[in-house]
PDB file of N, CA and C in Angstrom:
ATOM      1  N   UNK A   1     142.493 219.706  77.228  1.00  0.00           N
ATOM      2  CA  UNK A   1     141.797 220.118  78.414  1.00  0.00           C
ATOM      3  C   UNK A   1     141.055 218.950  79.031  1.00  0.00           C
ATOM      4  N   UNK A   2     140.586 218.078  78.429  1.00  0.00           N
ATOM      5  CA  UNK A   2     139.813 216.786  78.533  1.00  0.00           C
ATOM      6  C   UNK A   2     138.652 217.582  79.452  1.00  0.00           C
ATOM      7  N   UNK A   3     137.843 216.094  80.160  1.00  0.00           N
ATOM      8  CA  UNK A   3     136.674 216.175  80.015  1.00  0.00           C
ATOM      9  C   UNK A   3     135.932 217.006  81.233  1.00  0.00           C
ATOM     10  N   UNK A   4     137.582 217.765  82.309  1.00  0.00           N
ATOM     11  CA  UNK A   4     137.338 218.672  83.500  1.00  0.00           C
ATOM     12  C   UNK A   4     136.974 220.109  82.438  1.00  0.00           C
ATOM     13  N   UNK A   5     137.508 220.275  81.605  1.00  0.00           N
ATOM     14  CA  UNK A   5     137.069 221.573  80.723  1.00  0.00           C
ATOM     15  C   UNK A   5     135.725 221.280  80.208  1.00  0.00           C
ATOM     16  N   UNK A   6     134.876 220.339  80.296  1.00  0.00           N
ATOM     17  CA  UNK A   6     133.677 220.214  79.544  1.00  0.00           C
ATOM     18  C   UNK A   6     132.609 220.297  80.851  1.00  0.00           C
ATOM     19  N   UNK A   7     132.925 220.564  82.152  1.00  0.00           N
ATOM     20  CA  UNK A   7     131.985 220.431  82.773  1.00  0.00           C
ATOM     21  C   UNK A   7     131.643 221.759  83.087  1.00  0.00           C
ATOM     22  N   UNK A   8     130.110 221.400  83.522  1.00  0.00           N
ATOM     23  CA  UNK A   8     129.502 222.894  84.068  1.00  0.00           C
ATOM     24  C   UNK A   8     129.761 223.392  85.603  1.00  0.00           C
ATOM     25  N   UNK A   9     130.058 224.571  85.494  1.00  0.00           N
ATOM     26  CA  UNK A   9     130.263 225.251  86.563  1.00  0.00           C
ATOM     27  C   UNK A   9     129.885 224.340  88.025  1.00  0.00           C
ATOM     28  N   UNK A  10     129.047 223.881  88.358  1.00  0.00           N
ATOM     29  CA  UNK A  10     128.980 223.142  89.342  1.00  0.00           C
ATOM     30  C   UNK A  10     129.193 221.993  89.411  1.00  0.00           C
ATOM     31  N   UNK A  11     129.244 221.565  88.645  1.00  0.00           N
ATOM     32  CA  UNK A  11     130.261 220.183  88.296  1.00  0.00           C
ATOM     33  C   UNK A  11     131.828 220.199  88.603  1.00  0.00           C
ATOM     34  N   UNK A  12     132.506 221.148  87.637  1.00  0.00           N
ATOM     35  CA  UNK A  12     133.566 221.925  87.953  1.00  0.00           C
ATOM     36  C   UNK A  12     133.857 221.942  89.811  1.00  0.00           C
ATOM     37  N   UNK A  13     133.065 222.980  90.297  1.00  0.00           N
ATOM     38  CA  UNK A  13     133.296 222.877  91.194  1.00  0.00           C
ATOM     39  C   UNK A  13     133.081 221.702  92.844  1.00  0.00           C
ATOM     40  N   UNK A  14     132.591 220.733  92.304  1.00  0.00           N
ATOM     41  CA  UNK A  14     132.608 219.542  92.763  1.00  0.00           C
ATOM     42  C   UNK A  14     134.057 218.702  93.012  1.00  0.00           C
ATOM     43  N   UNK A  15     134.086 218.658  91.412  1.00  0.00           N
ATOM     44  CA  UNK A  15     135.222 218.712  90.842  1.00  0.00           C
ATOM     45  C   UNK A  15     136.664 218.727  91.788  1.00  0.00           C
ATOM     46  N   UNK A  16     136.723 220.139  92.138  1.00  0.00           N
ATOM     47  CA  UNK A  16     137.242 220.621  92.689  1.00  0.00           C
ATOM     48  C   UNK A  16     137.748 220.508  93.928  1.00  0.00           C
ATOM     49  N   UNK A  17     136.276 220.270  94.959  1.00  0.00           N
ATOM     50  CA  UNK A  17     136.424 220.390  96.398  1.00  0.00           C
ATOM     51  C   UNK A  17     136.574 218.769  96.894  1.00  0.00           C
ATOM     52  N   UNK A  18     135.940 217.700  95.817  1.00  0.00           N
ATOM     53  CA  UNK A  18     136.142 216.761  95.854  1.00  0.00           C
ATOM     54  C   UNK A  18     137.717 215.405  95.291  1.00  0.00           C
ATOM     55  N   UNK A  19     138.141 216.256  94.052  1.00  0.00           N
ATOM     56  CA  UNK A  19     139.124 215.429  93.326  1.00  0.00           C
ATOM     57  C   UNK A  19     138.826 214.565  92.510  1.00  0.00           C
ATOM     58  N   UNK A  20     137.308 214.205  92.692  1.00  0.00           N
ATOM     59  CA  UNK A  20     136.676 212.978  91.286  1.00  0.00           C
ATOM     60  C   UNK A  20     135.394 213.464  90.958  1.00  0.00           C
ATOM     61  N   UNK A  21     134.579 213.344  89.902  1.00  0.00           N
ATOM     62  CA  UNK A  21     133.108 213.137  89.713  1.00  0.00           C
ATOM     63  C   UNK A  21     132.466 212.448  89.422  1.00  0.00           C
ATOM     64  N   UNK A  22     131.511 212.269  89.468  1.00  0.00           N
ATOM     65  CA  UNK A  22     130.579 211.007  88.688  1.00  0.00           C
ATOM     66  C   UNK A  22     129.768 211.277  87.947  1.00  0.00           C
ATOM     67  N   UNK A  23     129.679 210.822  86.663  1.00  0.00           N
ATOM     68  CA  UNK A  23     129.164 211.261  85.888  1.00  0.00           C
ATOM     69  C   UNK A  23     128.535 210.230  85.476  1.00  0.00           C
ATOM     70  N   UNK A  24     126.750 210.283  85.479  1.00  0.00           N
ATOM     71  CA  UNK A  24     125.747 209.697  85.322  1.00  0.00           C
ATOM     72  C   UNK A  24     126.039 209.188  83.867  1.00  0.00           C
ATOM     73  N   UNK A  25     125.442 208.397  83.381  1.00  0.00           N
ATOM     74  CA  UNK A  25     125.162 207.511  81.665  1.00  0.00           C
ATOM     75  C   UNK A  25     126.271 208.426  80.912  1.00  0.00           C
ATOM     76  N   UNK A  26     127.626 207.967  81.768  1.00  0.00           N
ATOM     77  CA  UNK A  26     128.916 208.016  80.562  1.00  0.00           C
ATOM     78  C   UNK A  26     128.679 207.516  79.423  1.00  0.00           C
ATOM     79  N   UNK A  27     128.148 206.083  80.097  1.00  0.00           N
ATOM     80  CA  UNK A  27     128.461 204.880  78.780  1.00  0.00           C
ATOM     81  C   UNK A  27     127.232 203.610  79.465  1.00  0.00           C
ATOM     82  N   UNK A  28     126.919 203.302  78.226  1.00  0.00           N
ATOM     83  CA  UNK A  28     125.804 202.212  78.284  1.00  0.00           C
ATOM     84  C   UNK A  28     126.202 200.893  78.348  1.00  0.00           C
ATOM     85  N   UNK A  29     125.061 200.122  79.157  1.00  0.00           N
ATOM     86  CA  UNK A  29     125.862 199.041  79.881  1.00  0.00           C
ATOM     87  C   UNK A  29     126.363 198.386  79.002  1.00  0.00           C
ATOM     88  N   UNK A  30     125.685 198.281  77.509  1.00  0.00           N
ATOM     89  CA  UNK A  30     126.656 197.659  76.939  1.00  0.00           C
ATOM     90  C   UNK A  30     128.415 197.736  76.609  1.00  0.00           C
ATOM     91  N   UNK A  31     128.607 199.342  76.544  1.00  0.00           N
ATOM     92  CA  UNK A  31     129.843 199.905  76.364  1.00  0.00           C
ATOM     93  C   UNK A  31     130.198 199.459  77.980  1.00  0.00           C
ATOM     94  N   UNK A  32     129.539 199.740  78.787  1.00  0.00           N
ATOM     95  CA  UNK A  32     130.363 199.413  79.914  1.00  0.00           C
ATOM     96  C   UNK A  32     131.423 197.582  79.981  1.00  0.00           C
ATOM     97  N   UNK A  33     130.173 196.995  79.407  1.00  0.00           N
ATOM     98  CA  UNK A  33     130.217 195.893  80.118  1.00  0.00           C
ATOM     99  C   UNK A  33     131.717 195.248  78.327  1.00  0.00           C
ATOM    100  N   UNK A  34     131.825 195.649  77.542  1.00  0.00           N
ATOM    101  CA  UNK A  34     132.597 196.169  76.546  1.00  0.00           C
ATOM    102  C   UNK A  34     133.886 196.314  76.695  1.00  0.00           C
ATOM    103  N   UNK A  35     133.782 197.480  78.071  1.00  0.00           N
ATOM    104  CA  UNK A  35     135.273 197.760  78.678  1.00  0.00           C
ATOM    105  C   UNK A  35     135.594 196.694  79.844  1.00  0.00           C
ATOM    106  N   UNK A  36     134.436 196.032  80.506  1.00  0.00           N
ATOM    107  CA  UNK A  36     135.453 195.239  81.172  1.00  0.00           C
ATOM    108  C   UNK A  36     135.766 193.942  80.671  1.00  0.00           C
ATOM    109  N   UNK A  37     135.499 193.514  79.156  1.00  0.00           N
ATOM    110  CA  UNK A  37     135.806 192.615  78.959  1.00  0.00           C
ATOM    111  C   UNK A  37     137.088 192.836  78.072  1.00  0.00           C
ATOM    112  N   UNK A  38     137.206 194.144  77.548  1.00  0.00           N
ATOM    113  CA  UNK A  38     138.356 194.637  77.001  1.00  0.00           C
ATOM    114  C   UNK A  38     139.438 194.530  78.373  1.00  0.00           C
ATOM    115  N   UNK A  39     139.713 195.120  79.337  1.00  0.00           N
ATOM    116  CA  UNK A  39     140.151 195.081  80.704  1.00  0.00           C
ATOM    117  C   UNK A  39     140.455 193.712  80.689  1.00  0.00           C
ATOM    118  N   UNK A  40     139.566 192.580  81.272  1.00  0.00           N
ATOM    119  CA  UNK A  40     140.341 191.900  81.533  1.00  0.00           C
ATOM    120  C   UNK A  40     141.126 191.224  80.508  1.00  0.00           C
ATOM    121  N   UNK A  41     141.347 191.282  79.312  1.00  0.00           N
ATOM    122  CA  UNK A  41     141.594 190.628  78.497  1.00  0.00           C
ATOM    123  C   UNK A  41     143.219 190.991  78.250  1.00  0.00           C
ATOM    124  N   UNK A  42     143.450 192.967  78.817  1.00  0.00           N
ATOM    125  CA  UNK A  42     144.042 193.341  78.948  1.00  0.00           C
ATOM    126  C   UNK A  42     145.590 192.892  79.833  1.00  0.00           C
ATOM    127  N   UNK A  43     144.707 192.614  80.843  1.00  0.00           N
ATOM    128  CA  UNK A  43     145.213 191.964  82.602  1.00  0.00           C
ATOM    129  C   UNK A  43     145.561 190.845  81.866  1.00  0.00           C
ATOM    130  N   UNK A  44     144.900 189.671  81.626  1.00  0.00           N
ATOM    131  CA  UNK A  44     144.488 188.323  81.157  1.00  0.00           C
ATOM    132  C   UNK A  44     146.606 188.269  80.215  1.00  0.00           C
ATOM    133  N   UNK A  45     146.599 189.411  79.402  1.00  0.00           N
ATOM    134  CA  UNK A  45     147.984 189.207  78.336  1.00  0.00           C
ATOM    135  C   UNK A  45     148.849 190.071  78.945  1.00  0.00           C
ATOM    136  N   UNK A  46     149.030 190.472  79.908  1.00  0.00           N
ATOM    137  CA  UNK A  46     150.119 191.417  80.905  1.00  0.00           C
ATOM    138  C   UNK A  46     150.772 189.877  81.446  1.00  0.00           C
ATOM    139  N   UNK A  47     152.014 190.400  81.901  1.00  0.00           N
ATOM    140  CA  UNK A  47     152.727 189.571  82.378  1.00  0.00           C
ATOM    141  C   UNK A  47     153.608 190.257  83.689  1.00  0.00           C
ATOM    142  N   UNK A  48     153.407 190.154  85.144  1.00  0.00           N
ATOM    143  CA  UNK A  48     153.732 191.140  85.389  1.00  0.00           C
ATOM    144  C   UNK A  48     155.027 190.664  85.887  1.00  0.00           C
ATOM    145  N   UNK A  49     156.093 189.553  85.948  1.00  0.00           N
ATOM    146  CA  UNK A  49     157.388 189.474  85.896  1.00  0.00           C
ATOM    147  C   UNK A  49     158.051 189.739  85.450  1.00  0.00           C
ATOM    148  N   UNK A  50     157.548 190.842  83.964  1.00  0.00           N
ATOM    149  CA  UNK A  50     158.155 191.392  83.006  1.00  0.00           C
ATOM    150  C   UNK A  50     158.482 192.788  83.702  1.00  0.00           C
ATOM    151  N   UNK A  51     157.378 193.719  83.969  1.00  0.00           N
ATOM    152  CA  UNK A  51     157.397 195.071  84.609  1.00  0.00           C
ATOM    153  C   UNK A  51     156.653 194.906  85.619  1.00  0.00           C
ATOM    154  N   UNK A  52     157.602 195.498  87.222  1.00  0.00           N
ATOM    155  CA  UNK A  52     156.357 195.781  88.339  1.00  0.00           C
ATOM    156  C   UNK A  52     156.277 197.216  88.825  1.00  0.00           C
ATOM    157  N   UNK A  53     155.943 197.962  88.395  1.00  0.00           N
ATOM    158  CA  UNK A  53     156.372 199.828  88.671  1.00  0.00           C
ATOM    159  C   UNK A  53     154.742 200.059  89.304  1.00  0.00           C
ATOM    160  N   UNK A  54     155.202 200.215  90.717  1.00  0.00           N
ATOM    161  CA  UNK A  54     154.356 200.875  91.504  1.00  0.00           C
ATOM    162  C   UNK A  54     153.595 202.146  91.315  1.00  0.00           C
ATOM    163  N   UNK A  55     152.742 202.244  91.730  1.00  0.00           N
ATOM    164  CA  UNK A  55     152.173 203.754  91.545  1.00  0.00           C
ATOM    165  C   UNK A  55     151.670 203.994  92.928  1.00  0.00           C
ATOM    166  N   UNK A  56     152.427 205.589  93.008  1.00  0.00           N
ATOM    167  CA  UNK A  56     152.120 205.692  94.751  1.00  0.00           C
ATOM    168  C   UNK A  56     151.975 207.476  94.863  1.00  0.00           C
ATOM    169  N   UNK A  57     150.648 207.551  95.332  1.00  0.00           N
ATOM    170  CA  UNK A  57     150.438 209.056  95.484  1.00  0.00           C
ATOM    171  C   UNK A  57     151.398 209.594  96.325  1.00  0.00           C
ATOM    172  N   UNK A  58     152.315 209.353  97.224  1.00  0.00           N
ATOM    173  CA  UNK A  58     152.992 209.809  98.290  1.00  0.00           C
ATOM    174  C   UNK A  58     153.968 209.755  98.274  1.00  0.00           C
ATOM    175  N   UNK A  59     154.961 208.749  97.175  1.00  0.00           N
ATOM    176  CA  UNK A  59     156.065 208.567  96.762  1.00  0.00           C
ATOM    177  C   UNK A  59     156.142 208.378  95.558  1.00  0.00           C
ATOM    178  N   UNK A  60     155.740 209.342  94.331  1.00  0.00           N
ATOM    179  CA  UNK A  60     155.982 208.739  93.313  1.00  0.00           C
ATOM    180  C   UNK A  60     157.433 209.755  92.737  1.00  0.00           C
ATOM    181  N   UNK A  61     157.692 210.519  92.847  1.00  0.00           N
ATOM    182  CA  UNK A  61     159.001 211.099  92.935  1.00  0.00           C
ATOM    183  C   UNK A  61     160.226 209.771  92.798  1.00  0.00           C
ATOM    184  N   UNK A  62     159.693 209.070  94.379  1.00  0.00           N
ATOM    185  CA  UNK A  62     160.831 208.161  94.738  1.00  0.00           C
ATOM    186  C   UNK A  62     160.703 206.620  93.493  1.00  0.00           C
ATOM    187  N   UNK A  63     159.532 206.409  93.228  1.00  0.00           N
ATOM    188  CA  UNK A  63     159.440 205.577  92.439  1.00  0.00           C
ATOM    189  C   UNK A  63     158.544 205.807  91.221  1.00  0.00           C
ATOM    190  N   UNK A  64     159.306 206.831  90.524  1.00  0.00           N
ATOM    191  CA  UNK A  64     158.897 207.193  89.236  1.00  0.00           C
ATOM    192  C   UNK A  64     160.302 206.696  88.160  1.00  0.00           C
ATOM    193  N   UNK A  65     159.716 205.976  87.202  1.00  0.00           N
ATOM    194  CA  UNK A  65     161.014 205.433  86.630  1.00  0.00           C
ATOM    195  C   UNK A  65     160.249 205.554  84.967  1.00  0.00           C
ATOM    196  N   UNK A  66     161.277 205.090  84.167  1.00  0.00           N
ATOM    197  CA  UNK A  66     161.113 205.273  82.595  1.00  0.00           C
ATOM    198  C   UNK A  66     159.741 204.662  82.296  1.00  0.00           C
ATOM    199  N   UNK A  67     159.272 203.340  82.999  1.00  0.00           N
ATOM    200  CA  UNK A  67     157.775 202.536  82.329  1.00  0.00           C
ATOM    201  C   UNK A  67     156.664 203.761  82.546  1.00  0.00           C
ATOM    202  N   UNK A  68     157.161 204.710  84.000  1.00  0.00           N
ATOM    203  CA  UNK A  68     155.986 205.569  83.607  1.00  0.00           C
ATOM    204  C   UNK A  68     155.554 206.582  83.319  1.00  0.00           C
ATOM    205  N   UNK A  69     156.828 206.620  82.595  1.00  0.00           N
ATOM    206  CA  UNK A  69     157.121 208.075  81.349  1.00  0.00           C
ATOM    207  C   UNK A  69     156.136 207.521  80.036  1.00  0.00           C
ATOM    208  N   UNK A  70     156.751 206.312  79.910  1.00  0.00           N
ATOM    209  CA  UNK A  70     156.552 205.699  78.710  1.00  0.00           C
ATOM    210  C   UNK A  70     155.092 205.000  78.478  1.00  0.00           C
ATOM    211  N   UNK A  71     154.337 205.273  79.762  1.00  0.00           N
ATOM    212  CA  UNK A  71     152.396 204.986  79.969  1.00  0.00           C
ATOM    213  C   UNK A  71     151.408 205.563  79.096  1.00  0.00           C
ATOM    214  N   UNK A  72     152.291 207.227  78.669  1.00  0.00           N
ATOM    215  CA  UNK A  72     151.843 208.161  77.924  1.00  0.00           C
ATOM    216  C   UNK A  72     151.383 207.328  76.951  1.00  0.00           C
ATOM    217  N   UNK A  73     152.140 206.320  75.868  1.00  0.00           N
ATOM    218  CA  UNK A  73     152.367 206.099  74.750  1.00  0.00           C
ATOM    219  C   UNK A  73     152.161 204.788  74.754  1.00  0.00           C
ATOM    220  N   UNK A  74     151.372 203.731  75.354  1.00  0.00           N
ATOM    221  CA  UNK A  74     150.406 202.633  75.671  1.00  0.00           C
ATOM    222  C   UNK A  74     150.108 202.319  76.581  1.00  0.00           C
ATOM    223  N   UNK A  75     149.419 200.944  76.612  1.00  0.00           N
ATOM    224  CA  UNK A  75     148.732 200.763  77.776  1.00  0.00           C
ATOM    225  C   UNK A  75     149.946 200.314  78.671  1.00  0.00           C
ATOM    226  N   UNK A  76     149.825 200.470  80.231  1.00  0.00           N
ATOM    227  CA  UNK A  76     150.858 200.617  81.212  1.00  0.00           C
ATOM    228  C   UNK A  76     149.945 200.262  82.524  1.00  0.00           C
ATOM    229  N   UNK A  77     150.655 199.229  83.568  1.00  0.00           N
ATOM    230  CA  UNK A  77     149.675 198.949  84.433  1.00  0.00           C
ATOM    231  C   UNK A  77     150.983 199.190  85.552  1.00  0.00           C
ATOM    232  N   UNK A  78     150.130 199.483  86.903  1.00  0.00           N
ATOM    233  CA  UNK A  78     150.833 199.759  88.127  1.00  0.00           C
ATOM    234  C   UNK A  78     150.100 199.104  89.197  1.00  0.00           C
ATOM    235  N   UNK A  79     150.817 198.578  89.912  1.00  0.00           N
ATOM    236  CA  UNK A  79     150.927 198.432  90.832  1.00  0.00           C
ATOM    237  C   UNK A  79     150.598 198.640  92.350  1.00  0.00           C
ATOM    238  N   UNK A  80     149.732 198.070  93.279  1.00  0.00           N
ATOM    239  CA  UNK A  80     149.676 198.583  94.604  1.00  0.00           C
ATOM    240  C   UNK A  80     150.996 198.896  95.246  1.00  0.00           C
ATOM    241  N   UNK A  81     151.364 200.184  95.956  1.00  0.00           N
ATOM    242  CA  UNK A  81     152.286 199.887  96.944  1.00  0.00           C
ATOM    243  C   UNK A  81     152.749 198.318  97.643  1.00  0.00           C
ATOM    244  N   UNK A  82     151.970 197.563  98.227  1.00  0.00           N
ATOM    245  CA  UNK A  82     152.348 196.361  98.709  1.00  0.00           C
ATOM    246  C   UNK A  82     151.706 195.019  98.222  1.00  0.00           C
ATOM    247  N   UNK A  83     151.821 195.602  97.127  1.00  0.00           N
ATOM    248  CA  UNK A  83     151.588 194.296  95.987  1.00  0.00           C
ATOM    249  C   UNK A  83     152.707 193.252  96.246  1.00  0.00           C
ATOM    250  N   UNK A  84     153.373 193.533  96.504  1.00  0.00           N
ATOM    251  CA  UNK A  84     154.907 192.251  96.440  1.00  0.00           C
ATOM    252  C   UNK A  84     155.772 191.873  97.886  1.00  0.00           C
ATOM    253  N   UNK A  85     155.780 190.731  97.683  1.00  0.00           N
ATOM    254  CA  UNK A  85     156.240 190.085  98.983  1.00  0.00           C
ATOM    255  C   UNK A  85     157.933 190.552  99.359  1.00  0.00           C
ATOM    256  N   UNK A  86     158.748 190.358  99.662  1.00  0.00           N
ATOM    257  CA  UNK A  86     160.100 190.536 100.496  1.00  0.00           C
ATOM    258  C   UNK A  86     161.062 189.880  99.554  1.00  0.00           C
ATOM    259  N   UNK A  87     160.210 188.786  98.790  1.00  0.00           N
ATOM    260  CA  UNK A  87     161.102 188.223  97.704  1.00  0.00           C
ATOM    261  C   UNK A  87     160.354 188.530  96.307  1.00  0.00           C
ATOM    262  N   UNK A  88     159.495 189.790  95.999  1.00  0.00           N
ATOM    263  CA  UNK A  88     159.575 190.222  94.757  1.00  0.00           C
ATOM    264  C   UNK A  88     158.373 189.438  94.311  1.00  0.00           C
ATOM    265  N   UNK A  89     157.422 188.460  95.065  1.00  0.00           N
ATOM    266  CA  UNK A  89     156.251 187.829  94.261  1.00  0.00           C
ATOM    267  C   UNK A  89     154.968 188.292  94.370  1.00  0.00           C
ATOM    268  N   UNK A  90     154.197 188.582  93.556  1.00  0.00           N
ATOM    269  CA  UNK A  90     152.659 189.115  94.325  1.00  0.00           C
ATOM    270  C   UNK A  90     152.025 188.290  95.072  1.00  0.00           C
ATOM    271  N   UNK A  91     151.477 189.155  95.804  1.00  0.00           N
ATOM    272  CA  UNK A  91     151.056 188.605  97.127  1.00  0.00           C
ATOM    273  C   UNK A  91     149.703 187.775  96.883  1.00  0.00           C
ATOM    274  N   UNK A  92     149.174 188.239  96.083  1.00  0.00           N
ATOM    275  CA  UNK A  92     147.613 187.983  95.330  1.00  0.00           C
ATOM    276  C   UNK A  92     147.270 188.104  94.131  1.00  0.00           C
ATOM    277  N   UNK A  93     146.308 187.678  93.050  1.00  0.00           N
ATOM    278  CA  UNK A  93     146.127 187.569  91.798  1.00  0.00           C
ATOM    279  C   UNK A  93     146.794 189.324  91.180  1.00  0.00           C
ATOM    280  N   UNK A  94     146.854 189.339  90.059  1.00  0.00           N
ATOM    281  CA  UNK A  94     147.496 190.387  89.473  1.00  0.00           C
ATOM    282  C   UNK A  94     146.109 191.497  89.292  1.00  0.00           C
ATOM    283  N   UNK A  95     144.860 190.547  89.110  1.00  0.00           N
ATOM    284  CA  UNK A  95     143.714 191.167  88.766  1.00  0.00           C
ATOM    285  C   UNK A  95     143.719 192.435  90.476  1.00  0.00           C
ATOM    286  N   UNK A  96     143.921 191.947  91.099  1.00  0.00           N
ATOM    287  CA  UNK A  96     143.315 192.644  92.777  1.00  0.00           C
ATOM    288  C   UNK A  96     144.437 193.337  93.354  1.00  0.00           C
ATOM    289  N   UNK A  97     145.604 193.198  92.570  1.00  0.00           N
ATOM    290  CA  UNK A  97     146.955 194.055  93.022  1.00  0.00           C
ATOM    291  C   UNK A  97     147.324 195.178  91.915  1.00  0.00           C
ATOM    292  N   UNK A  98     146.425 195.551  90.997  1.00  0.00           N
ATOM    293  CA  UNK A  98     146.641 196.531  89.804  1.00  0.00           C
ATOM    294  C   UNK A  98     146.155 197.786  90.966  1.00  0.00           C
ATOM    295  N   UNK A  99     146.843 198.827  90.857  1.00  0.00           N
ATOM    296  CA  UNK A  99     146.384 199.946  91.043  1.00  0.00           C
ATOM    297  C   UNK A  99     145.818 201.456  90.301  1.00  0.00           C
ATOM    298  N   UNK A 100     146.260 201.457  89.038  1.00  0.00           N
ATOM    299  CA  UNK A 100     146.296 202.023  87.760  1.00  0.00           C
ATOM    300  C   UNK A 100     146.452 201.508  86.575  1.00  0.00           C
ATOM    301  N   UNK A 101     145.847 201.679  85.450  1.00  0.00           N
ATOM    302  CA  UNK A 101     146.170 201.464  83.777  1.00  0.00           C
ATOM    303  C   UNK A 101     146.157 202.771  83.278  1.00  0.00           C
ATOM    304  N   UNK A 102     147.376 202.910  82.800  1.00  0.00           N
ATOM    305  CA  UNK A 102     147.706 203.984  82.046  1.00  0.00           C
ATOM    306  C   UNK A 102     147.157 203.754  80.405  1.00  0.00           C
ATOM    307  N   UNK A 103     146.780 204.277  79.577  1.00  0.00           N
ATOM    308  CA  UNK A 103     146.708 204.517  77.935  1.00  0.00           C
ATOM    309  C   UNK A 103     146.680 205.514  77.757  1.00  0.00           C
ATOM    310  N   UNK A 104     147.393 205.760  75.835  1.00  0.00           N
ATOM    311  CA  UNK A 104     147.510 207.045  75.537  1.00  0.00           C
ATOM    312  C   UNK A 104     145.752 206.873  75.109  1.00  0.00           C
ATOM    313  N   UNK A 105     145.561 208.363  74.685  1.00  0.00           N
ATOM    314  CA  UNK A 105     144.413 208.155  74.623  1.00  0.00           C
ATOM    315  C   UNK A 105     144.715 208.659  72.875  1.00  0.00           C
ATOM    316  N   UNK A 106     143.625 208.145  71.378  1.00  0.00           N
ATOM    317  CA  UNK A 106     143.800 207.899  70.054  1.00  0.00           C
ATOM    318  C   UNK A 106     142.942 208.079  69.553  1.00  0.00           C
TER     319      UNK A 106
END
């Protein structure tokens, strides 16, 4: 159910009318600051000439392929829609053209 089943009724319905929440002292700055050094370290050992699989709220039907079946079951990074030039290169650092990280969660 994750963590939309743990909220209270008006949360929930925030939730809801909105599509995201925010949730005050998730995590302490230390844990925060934890994950973004986990993150980039993440980015930092990705290679993205290896896999470039877009992630696109509006077309993902059209560009849904096996890497992001397979996101379920590690970490998995995507792509802006126009992350890539006409000849296949990013346009800008890999850090500012990620659009999603997928992990299973353990």
């Amino acid at each position: 159910m994750g963590i939309v089943g743990n909220l209270a009724p008006q949360q929930r319905q925030s939730f809801d009318d909105r599509g995201f929440i925010v949730i005050e002292s998730f995590a302490s700055t230390e844990e925060i600051e934890a994950m973004r050094k986990r993150m980039d370290e993440l980015l930092q050992d990705f290679d993205p000439t290896t896999t470039a699989s877009i992630f696109s709220t509006k077309n993902q039907l059209k560009l849904t392929n096996e890497y992001f079946y397979e996101s379920a079951e590690k970490i998995s990074f995507f792509f802006e829609e126009k992350a890539f030039d006409d000849k296949g290169n990013l346009k800008q650092s890999k850090e500012l053209s990620i659009n999603k990280v997928g992990a299973c969660a353990t």
